[in-house]
PDB file of N, CA and C in Angstrom:
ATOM      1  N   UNK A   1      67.435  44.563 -25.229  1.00  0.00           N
ATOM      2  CA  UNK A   1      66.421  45.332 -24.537  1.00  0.00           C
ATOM      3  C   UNK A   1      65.550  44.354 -23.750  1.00  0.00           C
ATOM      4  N   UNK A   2      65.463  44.288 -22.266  1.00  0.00           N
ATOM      5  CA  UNK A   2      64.738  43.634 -21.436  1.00  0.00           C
ATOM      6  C   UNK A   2      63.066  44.067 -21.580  1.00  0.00           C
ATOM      7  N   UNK A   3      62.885  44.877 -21.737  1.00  0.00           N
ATOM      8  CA  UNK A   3      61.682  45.460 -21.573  1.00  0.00           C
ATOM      9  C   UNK A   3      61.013  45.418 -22.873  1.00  0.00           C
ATOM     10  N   UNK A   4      59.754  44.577 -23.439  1.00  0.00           N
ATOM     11  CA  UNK A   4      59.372  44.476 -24.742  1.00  0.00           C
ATOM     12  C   UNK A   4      58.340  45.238 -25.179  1.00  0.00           C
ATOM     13  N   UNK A   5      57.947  46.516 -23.879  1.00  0.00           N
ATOM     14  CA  UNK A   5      57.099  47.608 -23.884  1.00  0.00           C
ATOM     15  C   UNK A   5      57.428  48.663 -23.702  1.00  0.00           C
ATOM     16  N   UNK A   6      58.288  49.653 -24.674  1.00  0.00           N
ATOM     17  CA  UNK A   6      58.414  50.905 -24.568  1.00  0.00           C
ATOM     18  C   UNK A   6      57.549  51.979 -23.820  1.00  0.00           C
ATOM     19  N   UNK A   7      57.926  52.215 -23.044  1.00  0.00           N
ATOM     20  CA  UNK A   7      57.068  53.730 -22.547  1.00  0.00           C
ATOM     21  C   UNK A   7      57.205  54.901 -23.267  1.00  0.00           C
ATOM     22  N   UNK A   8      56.275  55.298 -24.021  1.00  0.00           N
ATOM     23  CA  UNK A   8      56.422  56.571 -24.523  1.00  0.00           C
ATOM     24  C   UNK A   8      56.478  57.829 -24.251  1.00  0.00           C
ATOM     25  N   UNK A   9      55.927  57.399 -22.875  1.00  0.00           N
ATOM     26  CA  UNK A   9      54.993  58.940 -21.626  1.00  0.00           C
ATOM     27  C   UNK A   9      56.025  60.172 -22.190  1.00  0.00           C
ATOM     28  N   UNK A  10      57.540  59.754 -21.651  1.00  0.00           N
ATOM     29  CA  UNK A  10      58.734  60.678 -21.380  1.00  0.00           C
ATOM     30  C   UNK A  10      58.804  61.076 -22.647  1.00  0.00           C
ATOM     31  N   UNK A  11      58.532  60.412 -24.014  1.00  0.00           N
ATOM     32  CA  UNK A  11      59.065  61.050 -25.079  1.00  0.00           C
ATOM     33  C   UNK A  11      58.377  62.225 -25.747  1.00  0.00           C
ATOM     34  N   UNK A  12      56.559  61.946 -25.232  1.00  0.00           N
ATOM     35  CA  UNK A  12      55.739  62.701 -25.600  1.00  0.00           C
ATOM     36  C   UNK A  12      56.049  64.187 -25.518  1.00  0.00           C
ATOM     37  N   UNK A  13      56.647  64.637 -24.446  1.00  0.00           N
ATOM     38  CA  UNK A  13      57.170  65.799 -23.995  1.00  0.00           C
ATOM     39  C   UNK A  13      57.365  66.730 -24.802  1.00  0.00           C
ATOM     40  N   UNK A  14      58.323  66.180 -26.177  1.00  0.00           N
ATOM     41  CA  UNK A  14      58.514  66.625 -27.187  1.00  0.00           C
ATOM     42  C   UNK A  14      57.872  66.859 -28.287  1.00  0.00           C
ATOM     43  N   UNK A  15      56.609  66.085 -28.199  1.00  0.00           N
ATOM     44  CA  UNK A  15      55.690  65.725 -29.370  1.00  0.00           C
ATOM     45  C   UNK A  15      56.121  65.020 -30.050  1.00  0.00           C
ATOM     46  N   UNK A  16      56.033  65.198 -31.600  1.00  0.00           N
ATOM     47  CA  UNK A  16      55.919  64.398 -32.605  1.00  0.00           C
ATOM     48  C   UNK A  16      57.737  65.018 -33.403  1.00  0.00           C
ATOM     49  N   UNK A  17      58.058  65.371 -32.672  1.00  0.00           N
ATOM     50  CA  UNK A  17      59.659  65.877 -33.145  1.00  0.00           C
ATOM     51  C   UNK A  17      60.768  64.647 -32.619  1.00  0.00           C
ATOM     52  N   UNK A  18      60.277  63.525 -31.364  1.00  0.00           N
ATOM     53  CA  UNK A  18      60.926  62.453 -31.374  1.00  0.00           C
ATOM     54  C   UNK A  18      60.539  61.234 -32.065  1.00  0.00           C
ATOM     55  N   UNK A  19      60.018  61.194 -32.633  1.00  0.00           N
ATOM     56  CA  UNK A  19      59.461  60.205 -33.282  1.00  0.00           C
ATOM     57  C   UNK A  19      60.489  59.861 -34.354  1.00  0.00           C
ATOM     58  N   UNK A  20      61.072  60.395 -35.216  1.00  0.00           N
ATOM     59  CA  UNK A  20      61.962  60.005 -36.235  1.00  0.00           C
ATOM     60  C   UNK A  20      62.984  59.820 -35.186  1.00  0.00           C
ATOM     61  N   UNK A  21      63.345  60.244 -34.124  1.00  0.00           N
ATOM     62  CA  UNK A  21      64.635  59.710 -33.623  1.00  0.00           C
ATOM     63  C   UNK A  21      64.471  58.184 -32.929  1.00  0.00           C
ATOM     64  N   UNK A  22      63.079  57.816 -32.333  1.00  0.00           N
ATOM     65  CA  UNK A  22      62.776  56.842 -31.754  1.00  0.00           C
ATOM     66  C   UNK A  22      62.704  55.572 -32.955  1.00  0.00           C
ATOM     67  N   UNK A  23      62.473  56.134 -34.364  1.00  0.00           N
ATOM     68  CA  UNK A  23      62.317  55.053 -35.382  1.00  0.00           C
ATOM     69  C   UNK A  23      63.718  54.856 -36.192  1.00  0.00           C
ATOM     70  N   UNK A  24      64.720  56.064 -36.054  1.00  0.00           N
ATOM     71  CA  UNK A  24      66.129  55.704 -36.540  1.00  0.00           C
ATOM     72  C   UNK A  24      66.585  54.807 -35.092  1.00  0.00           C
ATOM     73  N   UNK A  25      66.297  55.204 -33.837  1.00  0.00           N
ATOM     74  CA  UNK A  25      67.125  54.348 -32.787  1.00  0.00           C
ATOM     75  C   UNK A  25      66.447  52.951 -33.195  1.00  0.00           C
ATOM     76  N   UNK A  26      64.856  52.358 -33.540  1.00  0.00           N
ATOM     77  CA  UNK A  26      65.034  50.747 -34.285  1.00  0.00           C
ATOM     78  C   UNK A  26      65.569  50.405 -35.092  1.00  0.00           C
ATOM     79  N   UNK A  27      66.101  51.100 -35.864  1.00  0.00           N
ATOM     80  CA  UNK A  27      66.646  51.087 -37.369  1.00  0.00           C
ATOM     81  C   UNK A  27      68.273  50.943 -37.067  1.00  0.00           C
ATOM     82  N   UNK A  28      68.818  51.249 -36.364  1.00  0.00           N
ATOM     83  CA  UNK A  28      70.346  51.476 -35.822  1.00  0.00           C
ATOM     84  C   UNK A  28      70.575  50.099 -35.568  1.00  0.00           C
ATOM     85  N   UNK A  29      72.155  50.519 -35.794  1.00  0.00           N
ATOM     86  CA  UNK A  29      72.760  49.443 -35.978  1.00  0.00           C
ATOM     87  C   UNK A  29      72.810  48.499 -34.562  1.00  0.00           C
ATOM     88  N   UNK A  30      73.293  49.366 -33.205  1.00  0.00           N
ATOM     89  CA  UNK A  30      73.233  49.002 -31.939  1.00  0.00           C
ATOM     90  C   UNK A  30      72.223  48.157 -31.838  1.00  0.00           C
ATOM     91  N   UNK A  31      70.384  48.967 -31.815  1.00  0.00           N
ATOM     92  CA  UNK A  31      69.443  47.890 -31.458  1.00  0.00           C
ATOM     93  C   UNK A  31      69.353  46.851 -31.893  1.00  0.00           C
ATOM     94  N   UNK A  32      70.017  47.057 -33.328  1.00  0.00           N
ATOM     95  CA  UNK A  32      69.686  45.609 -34.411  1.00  0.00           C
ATOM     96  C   UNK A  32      70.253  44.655 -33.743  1.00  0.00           C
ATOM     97  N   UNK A  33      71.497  45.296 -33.467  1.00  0.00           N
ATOM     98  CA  UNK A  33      72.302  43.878 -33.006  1.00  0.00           C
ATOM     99  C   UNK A  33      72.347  43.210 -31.876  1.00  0.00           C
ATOM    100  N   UNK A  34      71.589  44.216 -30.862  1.00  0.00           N
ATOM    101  CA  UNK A  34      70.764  43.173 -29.723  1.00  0.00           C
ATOM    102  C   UNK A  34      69.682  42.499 -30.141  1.00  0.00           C
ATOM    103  N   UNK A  35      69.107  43.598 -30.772  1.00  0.00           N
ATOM    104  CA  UNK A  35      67.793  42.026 -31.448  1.00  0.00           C
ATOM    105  C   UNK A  35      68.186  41.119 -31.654  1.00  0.00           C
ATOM    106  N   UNK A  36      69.356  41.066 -32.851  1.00  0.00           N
ATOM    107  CA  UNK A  36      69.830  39.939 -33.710  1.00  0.00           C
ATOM    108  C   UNK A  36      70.639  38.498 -32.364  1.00  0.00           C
ATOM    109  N   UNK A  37      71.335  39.179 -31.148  1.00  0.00           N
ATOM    110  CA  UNK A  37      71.323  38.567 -30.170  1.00  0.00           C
ATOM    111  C   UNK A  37      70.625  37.624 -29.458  1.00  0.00           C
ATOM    112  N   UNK A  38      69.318  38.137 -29.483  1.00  0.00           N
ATOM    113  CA  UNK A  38      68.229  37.460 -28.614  1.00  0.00           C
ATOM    114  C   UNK A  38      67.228  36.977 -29.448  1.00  0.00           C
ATOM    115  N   UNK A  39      66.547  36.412 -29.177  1.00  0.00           N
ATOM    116  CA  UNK A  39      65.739  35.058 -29.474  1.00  0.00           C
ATOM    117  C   UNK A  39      64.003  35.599 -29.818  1.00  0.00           C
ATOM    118  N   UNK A  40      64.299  36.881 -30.420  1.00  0.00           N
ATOM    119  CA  UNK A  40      63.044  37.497 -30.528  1.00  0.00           C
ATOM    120  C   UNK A  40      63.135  37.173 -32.125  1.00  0.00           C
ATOM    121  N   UNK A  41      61.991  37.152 -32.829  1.00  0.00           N
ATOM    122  CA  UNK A  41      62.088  36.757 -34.218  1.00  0.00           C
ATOM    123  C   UNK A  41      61.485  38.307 -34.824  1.00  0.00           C
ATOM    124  N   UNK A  42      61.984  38.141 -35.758  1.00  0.00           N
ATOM    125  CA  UNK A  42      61.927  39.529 -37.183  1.00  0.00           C
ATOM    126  C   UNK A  42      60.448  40.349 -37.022  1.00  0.00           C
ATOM    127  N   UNK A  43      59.646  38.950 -37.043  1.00  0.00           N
ATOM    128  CA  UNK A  43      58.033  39.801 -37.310  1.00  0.00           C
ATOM    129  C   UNK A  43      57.699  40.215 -35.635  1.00  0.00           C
ATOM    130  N   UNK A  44      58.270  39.981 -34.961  1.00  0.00           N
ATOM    131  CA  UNK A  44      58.173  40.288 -33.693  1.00  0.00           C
ATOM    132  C   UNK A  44      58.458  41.867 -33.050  1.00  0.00           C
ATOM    133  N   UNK A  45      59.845  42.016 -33.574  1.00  0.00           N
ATOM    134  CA  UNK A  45      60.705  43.025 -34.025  1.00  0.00           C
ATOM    135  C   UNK A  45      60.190  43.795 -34.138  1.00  0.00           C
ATOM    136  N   UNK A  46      59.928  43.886 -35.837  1.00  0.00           N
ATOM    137  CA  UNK A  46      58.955  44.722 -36.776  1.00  0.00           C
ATOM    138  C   UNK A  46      57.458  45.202 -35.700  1.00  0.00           C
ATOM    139  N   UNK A  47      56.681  44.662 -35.327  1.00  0.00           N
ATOM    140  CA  UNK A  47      55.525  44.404 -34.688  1.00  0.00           C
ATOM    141  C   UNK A  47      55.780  45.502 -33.903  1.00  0.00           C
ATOM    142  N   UNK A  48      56.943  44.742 -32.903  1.00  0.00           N
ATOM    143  CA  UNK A  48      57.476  46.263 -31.854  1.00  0.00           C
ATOM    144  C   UNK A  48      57.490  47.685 -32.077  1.00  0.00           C
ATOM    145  N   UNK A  49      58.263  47.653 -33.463  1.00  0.00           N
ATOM    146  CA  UNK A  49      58.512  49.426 -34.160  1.00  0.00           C
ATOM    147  C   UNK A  49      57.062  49.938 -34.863  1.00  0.00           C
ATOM    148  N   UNK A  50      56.317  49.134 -35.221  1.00  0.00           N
ATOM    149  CA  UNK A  50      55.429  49.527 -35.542  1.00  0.00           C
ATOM    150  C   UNK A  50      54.400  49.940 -34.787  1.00  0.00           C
ATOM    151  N   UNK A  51      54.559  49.070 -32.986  1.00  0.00           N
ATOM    152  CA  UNK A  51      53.682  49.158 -32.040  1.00  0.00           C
ATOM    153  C   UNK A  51      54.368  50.882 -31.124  1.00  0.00           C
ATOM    154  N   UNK A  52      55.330  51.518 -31.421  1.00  0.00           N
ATOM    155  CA  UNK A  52      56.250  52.469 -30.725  1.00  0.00           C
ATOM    156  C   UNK A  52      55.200  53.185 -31.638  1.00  0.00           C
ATOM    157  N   UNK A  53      55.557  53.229 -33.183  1.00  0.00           N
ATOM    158  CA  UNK A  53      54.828  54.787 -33.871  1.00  0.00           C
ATOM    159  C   UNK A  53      53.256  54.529 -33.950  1.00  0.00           C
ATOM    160  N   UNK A  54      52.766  53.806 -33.675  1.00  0.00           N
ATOM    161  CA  UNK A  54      50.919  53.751 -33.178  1.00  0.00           C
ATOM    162  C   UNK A  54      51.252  54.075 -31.865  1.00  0.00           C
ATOM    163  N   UNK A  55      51.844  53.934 -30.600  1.00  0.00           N
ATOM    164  CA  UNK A  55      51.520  54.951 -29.725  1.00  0.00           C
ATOM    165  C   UNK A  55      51.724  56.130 -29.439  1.00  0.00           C
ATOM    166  N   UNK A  56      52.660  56.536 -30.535  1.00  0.00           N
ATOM    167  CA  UNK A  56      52.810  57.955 -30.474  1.00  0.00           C
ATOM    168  C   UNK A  56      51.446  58.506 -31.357  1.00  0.00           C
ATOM    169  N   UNK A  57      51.210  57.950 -32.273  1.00  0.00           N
ATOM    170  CA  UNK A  57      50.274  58.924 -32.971  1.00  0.00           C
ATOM    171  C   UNK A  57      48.583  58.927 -32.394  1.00  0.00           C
ATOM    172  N   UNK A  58      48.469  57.564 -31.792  1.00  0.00           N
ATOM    173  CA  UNK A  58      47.462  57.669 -30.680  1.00  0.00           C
ATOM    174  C   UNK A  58      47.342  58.515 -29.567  1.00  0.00           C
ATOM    175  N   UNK A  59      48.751  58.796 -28.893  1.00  0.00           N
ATOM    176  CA  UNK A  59      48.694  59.428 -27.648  1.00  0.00           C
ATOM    177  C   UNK A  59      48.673  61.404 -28.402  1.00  0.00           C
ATOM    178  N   UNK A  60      48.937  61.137 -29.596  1.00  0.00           N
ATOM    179  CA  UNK A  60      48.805  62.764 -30.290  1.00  0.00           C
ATOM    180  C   UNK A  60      47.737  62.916 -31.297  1.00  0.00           C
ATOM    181  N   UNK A  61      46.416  62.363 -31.492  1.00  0.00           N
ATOM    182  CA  UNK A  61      46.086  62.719 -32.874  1.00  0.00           C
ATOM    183  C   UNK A  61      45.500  63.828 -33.341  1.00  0.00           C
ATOM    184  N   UNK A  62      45.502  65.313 -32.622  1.00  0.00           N
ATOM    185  CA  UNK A  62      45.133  66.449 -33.238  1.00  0.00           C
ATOM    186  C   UNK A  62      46.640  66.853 -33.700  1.00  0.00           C
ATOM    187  N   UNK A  63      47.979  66.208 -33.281  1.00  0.00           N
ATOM    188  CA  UNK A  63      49.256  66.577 -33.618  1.00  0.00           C
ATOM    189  C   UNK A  63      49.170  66.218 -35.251  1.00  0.00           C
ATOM    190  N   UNK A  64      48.645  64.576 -35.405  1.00  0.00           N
ATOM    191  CA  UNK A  64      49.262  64.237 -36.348  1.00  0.00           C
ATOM    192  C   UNK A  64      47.793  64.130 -37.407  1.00  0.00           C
ATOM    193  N   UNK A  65      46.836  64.649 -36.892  1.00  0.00           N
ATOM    194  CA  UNK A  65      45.431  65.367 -37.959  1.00  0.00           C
ATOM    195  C   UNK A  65      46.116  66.731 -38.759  1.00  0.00           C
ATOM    196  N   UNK A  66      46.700  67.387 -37.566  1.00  0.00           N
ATOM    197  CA  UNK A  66      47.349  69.099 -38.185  1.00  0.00           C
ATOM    198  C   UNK A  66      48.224  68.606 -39.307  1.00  0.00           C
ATOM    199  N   UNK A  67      48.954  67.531 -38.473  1.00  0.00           N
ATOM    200  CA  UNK A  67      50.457  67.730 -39.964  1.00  0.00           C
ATOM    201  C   UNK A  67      50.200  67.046 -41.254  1.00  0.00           C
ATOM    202  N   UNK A  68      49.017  66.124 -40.852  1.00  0.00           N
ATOM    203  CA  UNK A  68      48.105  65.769 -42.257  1.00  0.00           C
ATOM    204  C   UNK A  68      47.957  66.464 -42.688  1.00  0.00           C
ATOM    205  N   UNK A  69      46.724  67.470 -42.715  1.00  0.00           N
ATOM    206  CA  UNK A  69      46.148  68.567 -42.919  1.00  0.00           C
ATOM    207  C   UNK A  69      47.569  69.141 -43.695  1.00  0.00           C
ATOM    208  N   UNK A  70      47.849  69.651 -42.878  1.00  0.00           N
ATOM    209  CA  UNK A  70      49.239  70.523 -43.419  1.00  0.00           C
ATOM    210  C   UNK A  70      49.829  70.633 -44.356  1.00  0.00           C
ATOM    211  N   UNK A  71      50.439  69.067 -44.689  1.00  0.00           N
ATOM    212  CA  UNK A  71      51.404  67.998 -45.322  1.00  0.00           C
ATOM    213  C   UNK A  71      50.313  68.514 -47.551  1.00  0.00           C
ATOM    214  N   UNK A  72      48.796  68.302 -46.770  1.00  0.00           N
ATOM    215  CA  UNK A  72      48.173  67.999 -48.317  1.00  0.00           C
ATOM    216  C   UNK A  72      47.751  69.393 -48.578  1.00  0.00           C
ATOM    217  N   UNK A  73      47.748  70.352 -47.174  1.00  0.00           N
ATOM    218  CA  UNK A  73      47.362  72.074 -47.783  1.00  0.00           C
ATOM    219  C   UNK A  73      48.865  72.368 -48.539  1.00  0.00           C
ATOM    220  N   UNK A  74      50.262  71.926 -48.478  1.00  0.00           N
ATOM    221  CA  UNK A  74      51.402  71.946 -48.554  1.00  0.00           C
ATOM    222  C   UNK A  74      50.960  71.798 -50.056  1.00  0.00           C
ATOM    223  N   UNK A  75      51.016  70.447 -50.277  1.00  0.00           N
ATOM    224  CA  UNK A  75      50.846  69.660 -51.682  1.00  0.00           C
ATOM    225  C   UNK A  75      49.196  70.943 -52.633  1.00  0.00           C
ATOM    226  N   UNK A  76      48.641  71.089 -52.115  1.00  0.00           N
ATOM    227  CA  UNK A  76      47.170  71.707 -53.068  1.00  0.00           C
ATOM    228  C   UNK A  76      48.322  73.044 -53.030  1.00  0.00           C
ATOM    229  N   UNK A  77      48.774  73.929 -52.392  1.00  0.00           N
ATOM    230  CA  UNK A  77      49.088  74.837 -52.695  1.00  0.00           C
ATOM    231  C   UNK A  77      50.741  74.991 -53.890  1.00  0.00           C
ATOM    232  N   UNK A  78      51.331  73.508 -53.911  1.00  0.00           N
ATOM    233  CA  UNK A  78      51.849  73.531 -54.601  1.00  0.00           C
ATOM    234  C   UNK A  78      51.374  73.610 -56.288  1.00  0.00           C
ATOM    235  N   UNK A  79      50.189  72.420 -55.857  1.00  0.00           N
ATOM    236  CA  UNK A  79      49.998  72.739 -57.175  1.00  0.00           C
ATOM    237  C   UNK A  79      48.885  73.637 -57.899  1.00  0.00           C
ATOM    238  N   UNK A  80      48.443  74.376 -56.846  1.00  0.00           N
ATOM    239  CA  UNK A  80      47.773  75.494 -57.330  1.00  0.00           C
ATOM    240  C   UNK A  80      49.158  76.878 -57.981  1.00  0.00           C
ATOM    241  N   UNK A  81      50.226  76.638 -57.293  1.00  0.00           N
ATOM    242  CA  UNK A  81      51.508  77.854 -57.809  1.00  0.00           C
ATOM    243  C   UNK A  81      51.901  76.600 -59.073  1.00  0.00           C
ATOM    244  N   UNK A  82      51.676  75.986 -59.395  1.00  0.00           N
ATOM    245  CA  UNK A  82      51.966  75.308 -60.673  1.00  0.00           C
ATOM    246  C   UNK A  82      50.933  75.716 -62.028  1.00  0.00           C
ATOM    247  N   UNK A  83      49.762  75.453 -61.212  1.00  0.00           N
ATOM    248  CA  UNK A  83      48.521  75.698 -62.104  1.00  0.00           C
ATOM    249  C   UNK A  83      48.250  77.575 -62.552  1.00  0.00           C
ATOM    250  N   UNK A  84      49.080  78.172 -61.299  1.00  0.00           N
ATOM    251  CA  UNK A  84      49.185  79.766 -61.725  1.00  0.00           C
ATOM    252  C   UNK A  84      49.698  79.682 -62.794  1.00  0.00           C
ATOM    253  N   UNK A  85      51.414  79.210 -62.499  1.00  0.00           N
ATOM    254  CA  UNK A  85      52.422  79.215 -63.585  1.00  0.00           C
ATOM    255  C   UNK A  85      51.920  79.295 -65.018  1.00  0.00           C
ATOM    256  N   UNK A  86      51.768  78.185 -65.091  1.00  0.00           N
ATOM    257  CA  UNK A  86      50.817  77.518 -66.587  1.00  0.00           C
ATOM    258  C   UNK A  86      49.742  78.511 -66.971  1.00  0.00           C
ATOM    259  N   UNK A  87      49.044  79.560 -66.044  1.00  0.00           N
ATOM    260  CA  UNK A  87      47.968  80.288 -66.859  1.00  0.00           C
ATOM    261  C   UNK A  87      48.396  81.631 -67.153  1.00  0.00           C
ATOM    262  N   UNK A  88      49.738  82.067 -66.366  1.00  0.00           N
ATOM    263  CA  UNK A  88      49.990  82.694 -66.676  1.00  0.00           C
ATOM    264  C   UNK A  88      51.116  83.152 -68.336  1.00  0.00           C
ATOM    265  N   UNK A  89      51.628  81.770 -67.883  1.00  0.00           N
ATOM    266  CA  UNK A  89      52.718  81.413 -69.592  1.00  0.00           C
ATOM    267  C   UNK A  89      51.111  81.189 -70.711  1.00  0.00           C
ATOM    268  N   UNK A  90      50.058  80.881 -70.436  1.00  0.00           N
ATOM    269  CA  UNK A  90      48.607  80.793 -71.536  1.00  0.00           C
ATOM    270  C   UNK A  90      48.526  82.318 -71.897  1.00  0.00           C
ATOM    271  N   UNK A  91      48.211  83.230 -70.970  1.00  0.00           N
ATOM    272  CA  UNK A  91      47.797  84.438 -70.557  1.00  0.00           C
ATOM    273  C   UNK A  91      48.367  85.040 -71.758  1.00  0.00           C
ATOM    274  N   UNK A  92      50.036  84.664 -71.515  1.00  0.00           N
ATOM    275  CA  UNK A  92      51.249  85.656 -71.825  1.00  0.00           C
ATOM    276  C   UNK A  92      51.220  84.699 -73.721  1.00  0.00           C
ATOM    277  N   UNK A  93      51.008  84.152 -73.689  1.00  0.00           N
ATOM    278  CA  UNK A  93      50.476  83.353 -75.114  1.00  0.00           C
ATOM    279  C   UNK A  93      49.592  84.226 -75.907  1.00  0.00           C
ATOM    280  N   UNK A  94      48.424  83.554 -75.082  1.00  0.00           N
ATOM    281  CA  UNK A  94      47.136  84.513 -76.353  1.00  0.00           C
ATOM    282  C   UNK A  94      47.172  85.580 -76.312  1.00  0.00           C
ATOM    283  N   UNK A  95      47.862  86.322 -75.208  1.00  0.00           N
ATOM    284  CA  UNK A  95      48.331  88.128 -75.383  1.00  0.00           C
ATOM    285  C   UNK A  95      49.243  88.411 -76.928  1.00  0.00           C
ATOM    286  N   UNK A  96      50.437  87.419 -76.706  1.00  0.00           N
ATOM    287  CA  UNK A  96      51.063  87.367 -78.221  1.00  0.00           C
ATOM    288  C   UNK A  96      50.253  86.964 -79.302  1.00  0.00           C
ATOM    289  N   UNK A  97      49.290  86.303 -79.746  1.00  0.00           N
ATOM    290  CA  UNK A  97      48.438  85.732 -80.517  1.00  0.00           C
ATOM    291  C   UNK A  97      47.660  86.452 -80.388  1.00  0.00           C
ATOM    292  N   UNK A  98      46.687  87.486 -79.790  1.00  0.00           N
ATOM    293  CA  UNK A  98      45.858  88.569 -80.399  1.00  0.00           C
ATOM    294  C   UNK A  98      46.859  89.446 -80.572  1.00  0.00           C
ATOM    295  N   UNK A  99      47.938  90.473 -80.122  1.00  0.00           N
ATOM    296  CA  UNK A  99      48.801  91.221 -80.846  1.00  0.00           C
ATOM    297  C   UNK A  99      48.998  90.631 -82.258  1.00  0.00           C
ATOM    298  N   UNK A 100      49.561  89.907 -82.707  1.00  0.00           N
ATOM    299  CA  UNK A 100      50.200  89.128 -83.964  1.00  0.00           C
ATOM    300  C   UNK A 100      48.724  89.574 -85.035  1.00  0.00           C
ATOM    301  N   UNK A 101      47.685  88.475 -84.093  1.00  0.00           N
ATOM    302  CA  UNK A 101      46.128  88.664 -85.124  1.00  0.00           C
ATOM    303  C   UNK A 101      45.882  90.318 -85.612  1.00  0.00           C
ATOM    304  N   UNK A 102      46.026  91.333 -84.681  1.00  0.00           N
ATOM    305  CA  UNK A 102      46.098  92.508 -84.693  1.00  0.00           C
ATOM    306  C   UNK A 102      46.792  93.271 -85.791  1.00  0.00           C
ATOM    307  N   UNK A 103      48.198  92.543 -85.629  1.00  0.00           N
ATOM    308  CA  UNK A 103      49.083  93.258 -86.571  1.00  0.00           C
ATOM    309  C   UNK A 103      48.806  92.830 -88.116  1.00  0.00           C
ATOM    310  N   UNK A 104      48.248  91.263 -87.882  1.00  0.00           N
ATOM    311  CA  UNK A 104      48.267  90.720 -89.145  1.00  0.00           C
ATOM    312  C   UNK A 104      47.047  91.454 -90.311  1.00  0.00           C
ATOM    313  N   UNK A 105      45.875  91.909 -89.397  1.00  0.00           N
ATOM    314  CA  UNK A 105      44.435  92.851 -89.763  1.00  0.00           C
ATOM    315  C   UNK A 105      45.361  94.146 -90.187  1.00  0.00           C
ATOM    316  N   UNK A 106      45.713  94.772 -89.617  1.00  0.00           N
ATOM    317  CA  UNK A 106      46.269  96.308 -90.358  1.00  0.00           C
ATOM    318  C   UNK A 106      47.088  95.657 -91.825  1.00  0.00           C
ATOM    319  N   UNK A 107      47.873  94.965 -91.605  1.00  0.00           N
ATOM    320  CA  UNK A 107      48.564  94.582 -93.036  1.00  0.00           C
ATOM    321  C   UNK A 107      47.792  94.177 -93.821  1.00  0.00           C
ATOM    322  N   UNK A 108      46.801  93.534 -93.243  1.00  0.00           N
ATOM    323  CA  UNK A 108      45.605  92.969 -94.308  1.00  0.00           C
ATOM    324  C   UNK A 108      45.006  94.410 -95.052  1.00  0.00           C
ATOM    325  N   UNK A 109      44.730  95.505 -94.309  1.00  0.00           N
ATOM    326  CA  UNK A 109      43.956  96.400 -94.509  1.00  0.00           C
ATOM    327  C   UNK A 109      44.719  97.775 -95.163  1.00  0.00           C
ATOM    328  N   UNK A 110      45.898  97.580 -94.841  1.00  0.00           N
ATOM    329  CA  UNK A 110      46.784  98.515 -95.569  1.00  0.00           C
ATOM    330  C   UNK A 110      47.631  97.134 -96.944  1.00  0.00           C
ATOM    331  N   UNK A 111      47.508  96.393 -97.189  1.00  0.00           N
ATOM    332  CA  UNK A 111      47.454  95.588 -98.604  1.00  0.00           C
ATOM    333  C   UNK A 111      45.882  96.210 -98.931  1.00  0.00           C
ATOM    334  N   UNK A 112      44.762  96.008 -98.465  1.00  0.00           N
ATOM    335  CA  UNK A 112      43.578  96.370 -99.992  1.00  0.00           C
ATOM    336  C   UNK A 112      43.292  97.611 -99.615  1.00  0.00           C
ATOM    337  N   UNK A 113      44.087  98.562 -99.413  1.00  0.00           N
ATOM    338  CA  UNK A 113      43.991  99.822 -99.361  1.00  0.00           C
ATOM    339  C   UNK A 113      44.854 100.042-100.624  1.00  0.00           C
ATOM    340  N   UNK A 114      45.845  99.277-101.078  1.00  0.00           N
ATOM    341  CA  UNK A 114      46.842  99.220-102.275  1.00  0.00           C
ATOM    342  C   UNK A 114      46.279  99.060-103.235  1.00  0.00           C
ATOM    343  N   UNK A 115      45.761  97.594-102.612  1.00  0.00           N
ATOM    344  CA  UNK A 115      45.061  96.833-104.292  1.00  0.00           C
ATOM    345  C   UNK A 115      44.048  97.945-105.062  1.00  0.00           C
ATOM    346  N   UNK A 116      42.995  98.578-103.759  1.00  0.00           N
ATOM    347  CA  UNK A 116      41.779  99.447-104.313  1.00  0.00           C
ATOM    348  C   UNK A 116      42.343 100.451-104.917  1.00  0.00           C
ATOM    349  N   UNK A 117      43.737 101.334-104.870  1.00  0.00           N
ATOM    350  CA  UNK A 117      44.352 102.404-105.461  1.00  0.00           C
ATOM    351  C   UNK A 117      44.656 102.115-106.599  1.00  0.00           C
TER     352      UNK A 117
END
């Protein structure tokens, strides 16, 4: 690659839906092996791919505020349907455990209804 400054302008187009393709095309085998060709060193490299996804998320950041946002309303609502789960298996618990207590009081009460006869 002659050019050691990606333009992003054209990719923006798409938003934030090219971005994993722009970070598998550094990751590929092809680019590697022009890197590995030329006389650019590793942290240089690296520097580059890292300098591609800071301008995408600069040139988008109410894109990539939303999919934050999103990503952790995603995660709280998971574990709020977890935290249902669990109160409802409690719920469905002490429902069995006052029935049981319930049943166990009448037997109590029909035993010294015996004893007193």
């Amino acid at each position: 690659m002659h050019n050691l400054d990606l333009n992003i302008e054209p990719f923006c187009v798409s938003k934030l839906k090219f971005l994993p393709l722009l970070v598998h095309w550094f990751e590929s085998g092809t680019f590697c092996r022009n890197h590995l060709k030329s006389k650019e060193s590793l942290r240089t490299f690296c520097s580059r791919k890292l300098s591609i996804v800071y301008k995408f998320v600069r040139s988008m950041p109410m894109l990539v505020a939303d999919a934050n946002w999103n990503r952790m309303l995603g995660v709280v609502r998971e574990q709020k349907d977890i935290i249902h789960e669990k109160k409802r298996k409690l719920d469905l618990e002490l429902q069995k455990l006052c029935e049981d207590a319930q049943r166990l009081r009448k037997d109590e009460m029909s035993l010294l209804k015996r004893v007193r006869h």
